[in-house]
PDB file of N, CA and C in Angstrom:
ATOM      1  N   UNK A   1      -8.250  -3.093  12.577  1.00  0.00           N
ATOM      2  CA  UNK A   1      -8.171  -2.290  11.372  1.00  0.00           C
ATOM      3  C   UNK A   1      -7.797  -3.185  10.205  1.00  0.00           C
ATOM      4  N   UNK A   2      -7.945  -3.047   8.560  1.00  0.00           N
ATOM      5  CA  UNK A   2      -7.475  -3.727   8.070  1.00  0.00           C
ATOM      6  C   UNK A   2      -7.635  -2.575   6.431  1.00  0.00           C
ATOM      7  N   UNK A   3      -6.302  -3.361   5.603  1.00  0.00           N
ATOM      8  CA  UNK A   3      -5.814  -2.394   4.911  1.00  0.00           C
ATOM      9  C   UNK A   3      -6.434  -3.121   3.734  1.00  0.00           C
ATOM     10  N   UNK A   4      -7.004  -2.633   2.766  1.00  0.00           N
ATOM     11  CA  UNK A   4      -7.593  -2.656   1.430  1.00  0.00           C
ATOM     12  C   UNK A   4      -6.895  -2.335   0.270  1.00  0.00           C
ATOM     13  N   UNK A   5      -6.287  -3.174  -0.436  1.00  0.00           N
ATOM     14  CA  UNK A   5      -5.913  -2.883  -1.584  1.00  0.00           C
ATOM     15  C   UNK A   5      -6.548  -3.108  -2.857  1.00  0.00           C
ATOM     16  N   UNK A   6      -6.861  -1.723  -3.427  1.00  0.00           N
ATOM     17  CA  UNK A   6      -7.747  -1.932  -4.715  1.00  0.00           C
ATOM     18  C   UNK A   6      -6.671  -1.778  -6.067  1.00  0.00           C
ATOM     19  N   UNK A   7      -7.301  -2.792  -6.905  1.00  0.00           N
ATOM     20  CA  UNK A   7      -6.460  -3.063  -8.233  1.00  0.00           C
ATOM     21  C   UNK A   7      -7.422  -2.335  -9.574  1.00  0.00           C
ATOM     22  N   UNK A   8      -7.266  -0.926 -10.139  1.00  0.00           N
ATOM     23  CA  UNK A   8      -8.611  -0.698 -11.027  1.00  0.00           C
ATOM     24  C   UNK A   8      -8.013  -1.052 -12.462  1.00  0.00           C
ATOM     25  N   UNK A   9      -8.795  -1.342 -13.119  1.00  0.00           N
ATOM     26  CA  UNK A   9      -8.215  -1.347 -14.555  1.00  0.00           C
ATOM     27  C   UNK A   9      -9.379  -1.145 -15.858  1.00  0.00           C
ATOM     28  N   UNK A  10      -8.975  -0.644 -16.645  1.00  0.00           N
ATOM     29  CA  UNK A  10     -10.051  -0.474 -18.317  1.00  0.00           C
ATOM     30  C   UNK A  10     -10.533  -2.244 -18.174  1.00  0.00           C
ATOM     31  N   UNK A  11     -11.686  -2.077 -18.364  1.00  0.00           N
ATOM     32  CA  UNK A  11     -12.235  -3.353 -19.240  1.00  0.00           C
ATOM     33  C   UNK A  11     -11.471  -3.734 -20.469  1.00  0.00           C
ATOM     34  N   UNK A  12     -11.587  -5.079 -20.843  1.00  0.00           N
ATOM     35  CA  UNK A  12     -10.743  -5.559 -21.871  1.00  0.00           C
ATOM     36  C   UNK A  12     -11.439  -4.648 -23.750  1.00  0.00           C
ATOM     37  N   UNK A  13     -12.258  -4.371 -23.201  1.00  0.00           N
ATOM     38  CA  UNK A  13     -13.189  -3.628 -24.684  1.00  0.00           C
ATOM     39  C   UNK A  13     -12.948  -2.397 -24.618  1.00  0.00           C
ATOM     40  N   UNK A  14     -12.519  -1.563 -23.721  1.00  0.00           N
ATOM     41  CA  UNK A  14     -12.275  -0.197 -23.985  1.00  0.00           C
ATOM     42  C   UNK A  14     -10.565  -0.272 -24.368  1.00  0.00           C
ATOM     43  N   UNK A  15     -10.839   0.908 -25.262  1.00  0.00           N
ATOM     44  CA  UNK A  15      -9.074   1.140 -25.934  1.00  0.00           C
ATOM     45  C   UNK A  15      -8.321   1.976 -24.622  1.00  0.00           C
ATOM     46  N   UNK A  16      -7.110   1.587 -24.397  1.00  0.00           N
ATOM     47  CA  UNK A  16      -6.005   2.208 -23.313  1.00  0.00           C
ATOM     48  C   UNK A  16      -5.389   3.177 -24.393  1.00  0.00           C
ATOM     49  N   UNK A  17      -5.420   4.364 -24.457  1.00  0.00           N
ATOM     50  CA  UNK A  17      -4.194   5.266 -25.450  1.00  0.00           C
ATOM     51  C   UNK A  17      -3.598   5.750 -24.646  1.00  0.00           C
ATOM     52  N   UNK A  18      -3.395   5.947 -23.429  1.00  0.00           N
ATOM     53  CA  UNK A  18      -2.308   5.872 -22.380  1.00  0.00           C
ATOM     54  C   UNK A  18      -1.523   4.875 -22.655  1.00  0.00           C
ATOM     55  N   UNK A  19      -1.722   3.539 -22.248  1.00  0.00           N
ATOM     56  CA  UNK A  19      -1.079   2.194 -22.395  1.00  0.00           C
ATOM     57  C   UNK A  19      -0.452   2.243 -23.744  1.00  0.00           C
ATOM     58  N   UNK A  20      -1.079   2.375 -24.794  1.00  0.00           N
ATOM     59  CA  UNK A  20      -0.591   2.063 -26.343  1.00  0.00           C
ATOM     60  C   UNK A  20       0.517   3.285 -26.433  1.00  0.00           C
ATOM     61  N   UNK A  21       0.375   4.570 -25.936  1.00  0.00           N
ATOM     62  CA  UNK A  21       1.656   5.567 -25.924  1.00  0.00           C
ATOM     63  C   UNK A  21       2.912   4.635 -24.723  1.00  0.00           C
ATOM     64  N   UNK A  22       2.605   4.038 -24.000  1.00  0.00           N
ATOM     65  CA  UNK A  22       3.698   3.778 -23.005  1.00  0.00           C
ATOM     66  C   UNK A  22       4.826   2.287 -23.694  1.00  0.00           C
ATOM     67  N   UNK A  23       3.666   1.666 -24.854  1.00  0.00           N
ATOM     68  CA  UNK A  23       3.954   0.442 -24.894  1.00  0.00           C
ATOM     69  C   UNK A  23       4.995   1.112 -26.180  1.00  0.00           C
ATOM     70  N   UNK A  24       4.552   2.093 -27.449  1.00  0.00           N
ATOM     71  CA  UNK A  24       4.882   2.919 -28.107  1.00  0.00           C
ATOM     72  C   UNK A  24       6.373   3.343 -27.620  1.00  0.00           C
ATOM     73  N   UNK A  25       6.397   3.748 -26.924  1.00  0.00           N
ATOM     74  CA  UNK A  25       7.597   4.109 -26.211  1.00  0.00           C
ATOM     75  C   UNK A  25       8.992   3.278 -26.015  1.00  0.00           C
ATOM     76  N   UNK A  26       8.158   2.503 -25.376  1.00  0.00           N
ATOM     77  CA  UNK A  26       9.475   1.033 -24.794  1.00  0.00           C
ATOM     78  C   UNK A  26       9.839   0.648 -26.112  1.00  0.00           C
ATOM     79  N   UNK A  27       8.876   0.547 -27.056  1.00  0.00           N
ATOM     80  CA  UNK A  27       9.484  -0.502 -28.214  1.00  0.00           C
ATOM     81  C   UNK A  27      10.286   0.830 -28.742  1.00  0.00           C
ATOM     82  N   UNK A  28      10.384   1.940 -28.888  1.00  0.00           N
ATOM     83  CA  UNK A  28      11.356   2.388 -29.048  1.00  0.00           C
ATOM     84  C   UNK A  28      12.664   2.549 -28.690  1.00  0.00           C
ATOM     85  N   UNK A  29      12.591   2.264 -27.667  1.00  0.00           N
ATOM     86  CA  UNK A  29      13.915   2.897 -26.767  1.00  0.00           C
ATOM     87  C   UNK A  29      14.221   0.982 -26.228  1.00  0.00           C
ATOM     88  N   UNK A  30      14.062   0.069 -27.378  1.00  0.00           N
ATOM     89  CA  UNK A  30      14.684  -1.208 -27.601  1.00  0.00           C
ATOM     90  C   UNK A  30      13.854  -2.557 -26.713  1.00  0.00           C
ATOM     91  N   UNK A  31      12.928  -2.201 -26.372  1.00  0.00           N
ATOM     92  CA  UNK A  31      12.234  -3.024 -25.432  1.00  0.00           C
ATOM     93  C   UNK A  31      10.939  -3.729 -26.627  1.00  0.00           C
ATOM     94  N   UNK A  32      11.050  -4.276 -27.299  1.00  0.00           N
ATOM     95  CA  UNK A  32       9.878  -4.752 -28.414  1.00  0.00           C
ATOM     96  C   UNK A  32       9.507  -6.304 -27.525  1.00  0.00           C
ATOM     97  N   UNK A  33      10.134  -6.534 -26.303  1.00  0.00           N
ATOM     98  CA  UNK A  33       9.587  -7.624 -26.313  1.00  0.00           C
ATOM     99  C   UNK A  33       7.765  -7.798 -25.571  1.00  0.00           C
ATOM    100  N   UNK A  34       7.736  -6.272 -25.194  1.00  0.00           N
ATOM    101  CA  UNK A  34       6.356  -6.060 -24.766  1.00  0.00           C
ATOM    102  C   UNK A  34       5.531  -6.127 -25.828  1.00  0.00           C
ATOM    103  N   UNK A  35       4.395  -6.981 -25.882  1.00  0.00           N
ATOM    104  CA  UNK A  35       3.386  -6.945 -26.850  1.00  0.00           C
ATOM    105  C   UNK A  35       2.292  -6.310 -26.697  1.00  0.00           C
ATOM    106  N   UNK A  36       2.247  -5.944 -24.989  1.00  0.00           N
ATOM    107  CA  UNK A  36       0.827  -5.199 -25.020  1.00  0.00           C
ATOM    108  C   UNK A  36       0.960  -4.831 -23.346  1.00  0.00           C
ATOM    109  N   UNK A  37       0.503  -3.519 -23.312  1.00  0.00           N
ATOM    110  CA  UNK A  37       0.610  -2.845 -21.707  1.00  0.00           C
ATOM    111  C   UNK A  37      -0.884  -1.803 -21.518  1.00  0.00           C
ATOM    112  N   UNK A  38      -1.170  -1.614 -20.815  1.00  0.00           N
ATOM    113  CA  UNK A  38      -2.400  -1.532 -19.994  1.00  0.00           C
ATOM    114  C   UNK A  38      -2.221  -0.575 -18.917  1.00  0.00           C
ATOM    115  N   UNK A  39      -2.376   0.430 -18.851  1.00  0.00           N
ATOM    116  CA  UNK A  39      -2.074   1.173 -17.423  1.00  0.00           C
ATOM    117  C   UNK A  39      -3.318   0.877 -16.608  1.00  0.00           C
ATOM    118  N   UNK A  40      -3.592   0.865 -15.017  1.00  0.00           N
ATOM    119  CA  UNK A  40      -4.584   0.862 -14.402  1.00  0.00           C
ATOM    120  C   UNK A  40      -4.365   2.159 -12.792  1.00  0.00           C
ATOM    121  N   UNK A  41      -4.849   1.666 -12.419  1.00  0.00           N
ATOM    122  CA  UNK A  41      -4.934   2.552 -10.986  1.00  0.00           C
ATOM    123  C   UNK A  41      -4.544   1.742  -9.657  1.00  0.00           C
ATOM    124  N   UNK A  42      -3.955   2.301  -8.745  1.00  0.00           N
ATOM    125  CA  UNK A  42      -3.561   1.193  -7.444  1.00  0.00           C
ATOM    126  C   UNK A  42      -4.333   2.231  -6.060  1.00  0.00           C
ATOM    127  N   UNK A  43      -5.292   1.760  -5.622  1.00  0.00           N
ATOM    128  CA  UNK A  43      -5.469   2.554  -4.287  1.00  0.00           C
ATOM    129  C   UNK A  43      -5.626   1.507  -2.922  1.00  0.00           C
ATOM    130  N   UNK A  44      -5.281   2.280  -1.907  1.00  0.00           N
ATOM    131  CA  UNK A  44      -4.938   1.574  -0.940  1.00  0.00           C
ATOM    132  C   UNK A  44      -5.460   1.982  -0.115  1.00  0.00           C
ATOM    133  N   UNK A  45      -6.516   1.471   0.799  1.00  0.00           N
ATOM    134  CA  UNK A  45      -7.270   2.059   2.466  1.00  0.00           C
ATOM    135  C   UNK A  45      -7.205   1.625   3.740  1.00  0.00           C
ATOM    136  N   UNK A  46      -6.655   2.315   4.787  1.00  0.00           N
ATOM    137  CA  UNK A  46      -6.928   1.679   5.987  1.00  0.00           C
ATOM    138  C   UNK A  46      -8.565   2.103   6.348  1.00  0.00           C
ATOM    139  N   UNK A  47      -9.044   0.866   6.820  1.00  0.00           N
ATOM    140  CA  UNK A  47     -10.317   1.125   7.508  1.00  0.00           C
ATOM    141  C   UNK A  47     -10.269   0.518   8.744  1.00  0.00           C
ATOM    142  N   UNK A  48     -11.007   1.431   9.611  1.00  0.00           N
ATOM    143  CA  UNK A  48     -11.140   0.967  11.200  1.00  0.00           C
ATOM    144  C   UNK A  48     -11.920  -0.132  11.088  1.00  0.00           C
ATOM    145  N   UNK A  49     -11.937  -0.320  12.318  1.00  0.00           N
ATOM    146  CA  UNK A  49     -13.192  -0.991  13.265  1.00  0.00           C
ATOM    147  C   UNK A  49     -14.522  -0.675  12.840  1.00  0.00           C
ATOM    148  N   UNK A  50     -15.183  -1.596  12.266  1.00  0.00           N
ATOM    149  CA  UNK A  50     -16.495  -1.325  12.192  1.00  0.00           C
ATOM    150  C   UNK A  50     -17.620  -2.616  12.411  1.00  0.00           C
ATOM    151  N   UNK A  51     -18.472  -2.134  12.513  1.00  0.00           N
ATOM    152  CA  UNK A  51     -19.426  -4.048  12.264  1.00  0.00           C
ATOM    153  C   UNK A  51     -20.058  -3.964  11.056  1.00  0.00           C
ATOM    154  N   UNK A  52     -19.830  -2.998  10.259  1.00  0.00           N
ATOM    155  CA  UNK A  52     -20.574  -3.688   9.113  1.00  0.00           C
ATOM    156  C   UNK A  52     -19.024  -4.590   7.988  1.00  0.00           C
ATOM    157  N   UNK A  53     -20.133  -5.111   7.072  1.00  0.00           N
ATOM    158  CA  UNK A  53     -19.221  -6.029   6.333  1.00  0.00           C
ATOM    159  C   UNK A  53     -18.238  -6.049   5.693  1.00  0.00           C
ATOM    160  N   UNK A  54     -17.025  -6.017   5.473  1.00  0.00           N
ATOM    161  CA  UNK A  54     -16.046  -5.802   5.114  1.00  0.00           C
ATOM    162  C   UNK A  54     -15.639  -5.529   3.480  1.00  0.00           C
ATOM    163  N   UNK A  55     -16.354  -6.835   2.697  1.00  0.00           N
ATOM    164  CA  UNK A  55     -16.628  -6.412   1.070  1.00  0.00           C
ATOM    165  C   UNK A  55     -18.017  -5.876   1.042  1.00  0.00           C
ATOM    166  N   UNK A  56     -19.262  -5.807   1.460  1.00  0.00           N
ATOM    167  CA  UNK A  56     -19.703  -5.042   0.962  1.00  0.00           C
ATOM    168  C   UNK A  56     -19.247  -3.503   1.273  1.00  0.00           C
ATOM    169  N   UNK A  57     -18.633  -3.367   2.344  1.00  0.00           N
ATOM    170  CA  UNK A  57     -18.271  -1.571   2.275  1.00  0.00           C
ATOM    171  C   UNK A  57     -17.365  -1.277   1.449  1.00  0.00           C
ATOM    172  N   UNK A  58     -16.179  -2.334   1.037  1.00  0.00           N
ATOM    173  CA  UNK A  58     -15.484  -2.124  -0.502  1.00  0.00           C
ATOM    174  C   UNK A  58     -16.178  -2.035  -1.523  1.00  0.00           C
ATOM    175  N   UNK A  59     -16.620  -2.773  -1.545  1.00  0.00           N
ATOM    176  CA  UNK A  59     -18.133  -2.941  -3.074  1.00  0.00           C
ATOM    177  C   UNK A  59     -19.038  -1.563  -3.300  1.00  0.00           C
ATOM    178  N   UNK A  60     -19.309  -1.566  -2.260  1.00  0.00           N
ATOM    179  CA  UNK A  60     -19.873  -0.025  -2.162  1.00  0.00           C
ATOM    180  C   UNK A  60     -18.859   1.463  -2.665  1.00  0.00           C
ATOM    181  N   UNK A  61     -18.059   1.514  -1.544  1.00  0.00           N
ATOM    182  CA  UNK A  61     -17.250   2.568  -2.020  1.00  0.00           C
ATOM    183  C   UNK A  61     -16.557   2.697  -3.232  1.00  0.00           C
ATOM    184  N   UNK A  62     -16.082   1.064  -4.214  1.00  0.00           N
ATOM    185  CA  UNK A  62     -15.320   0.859  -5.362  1.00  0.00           C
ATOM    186  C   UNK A  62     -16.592   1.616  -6.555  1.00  0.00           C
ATOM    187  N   UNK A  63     -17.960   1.077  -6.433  1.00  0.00           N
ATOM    188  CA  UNK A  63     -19.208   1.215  -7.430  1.00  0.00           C
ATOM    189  C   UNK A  63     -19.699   2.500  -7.188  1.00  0.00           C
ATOM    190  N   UNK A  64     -19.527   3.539  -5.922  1.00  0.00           N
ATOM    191  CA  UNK A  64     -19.713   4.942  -6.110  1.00  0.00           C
ATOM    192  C   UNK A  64     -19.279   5.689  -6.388  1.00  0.00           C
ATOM    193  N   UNK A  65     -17.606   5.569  -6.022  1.00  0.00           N
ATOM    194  CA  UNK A  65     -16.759   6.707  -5.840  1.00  0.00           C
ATOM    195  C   UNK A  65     -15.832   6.328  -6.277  1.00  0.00           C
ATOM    196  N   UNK A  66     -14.790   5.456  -6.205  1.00  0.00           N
ATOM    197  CA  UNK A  66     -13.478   5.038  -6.445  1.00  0.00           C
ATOM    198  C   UNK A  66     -13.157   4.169  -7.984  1.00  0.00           C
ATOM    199  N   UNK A  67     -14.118   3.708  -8.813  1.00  0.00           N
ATOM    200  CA  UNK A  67     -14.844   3.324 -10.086  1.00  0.00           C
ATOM    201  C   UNK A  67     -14.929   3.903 -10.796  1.00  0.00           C
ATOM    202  N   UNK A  68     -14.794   3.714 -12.421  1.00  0.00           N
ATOM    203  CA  UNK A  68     -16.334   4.039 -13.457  1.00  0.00           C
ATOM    204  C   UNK A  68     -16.776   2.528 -13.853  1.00  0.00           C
ATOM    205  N   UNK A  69     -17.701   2.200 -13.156  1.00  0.00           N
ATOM    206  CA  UNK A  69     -18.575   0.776 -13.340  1.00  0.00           C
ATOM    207  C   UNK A  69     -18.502   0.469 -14.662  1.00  0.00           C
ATOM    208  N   UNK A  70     -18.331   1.448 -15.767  1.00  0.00           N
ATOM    209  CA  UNK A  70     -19.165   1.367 -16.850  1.00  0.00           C
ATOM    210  C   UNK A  70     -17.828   1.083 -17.672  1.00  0.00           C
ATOM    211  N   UNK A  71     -16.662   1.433 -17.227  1.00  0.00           N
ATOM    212  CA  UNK A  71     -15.320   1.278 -18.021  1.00  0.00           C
ATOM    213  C   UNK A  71     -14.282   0.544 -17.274  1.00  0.00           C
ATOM    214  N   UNK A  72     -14.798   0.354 -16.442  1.00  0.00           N
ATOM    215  CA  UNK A  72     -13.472  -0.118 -15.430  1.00  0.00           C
ATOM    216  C   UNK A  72     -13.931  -1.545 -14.724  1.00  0.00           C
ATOM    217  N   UNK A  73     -12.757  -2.095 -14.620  1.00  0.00           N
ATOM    218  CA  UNK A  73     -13.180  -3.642 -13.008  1.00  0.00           C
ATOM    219  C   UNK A  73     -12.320  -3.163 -12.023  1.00  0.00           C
ATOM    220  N   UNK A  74     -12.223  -3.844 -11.123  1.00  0.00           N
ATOM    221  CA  UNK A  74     -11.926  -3.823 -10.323  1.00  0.00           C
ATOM    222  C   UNK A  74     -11.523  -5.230  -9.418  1.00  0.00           C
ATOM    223  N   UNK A  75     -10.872  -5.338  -8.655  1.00  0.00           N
ATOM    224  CA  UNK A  75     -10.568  -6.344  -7.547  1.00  0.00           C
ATOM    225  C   UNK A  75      -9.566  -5.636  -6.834  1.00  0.00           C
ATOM    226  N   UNK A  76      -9.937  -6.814  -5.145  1.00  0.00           N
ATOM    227  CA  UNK A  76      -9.139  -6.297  -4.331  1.00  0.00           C
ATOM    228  C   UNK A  76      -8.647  -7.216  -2.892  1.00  0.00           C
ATOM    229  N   UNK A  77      -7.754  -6.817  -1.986  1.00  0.00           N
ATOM    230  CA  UNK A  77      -7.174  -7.356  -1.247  1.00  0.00           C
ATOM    231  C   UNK A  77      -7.862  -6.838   0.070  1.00  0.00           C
ATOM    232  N   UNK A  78      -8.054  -7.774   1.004  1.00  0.00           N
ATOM    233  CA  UNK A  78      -8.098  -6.830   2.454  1.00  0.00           C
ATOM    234  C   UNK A  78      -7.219  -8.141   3.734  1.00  0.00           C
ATOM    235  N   UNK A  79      -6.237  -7.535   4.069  1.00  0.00           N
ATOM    236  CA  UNK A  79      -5.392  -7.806   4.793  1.00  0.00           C
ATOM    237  C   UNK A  79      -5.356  -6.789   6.119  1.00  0.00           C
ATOM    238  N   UNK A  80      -5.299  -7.771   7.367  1.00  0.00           N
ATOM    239  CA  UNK A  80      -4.877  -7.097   8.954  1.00  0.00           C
ATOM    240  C   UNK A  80      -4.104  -5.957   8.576  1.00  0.00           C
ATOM    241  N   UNK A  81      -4.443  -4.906   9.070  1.00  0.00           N
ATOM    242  CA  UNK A  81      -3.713  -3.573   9.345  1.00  0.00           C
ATOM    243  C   UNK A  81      -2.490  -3.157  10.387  1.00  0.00           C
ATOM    244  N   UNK A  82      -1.455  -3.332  10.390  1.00  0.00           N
ATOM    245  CA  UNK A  82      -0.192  -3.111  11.451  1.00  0.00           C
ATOM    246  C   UNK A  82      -0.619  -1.737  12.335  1.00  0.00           C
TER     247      UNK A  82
END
């Protein structure tokens, strides 16, 4: 088995107004030393046993379902499963 960790995040060209309210925030409540914050997404999969390929079935599932190709990247981890 082995566990998949996906990292999603906005492309550097799309605006975060999530991020800009969070960063908004901190510098209020005395934290100005942040210059810039970014929220993204963290998902995590165990996958069995299989024979097909290991990144392309990430690649696949990240570009259909777990993605917006068009706003987002992506990278990821796949590490032995306990």
């Amino acid at each position: 088995m082995k566990k998949v960790k996906i990292f999603v995040t906005l492309r550097e060209s799309i605006l975060d107004p999530q991020g800009s309210a969070v960063k908004s925030s901190l510098t209020k409540i005395g934290y100005s030393e942040v210059k810039d914050l970014r929220i993204g997404k963290y998902l995590e999969l165990t996958i069995g046993d299989t024979d097909r390929d290991i990144d392309t079935l990430v690649k696949e599932m990240c570009e259909k379902v777990l993605t917006n190709v068009v706003i987002e990247d992506y990278r990821y981890e796949v590490e032995e499963a306990n």
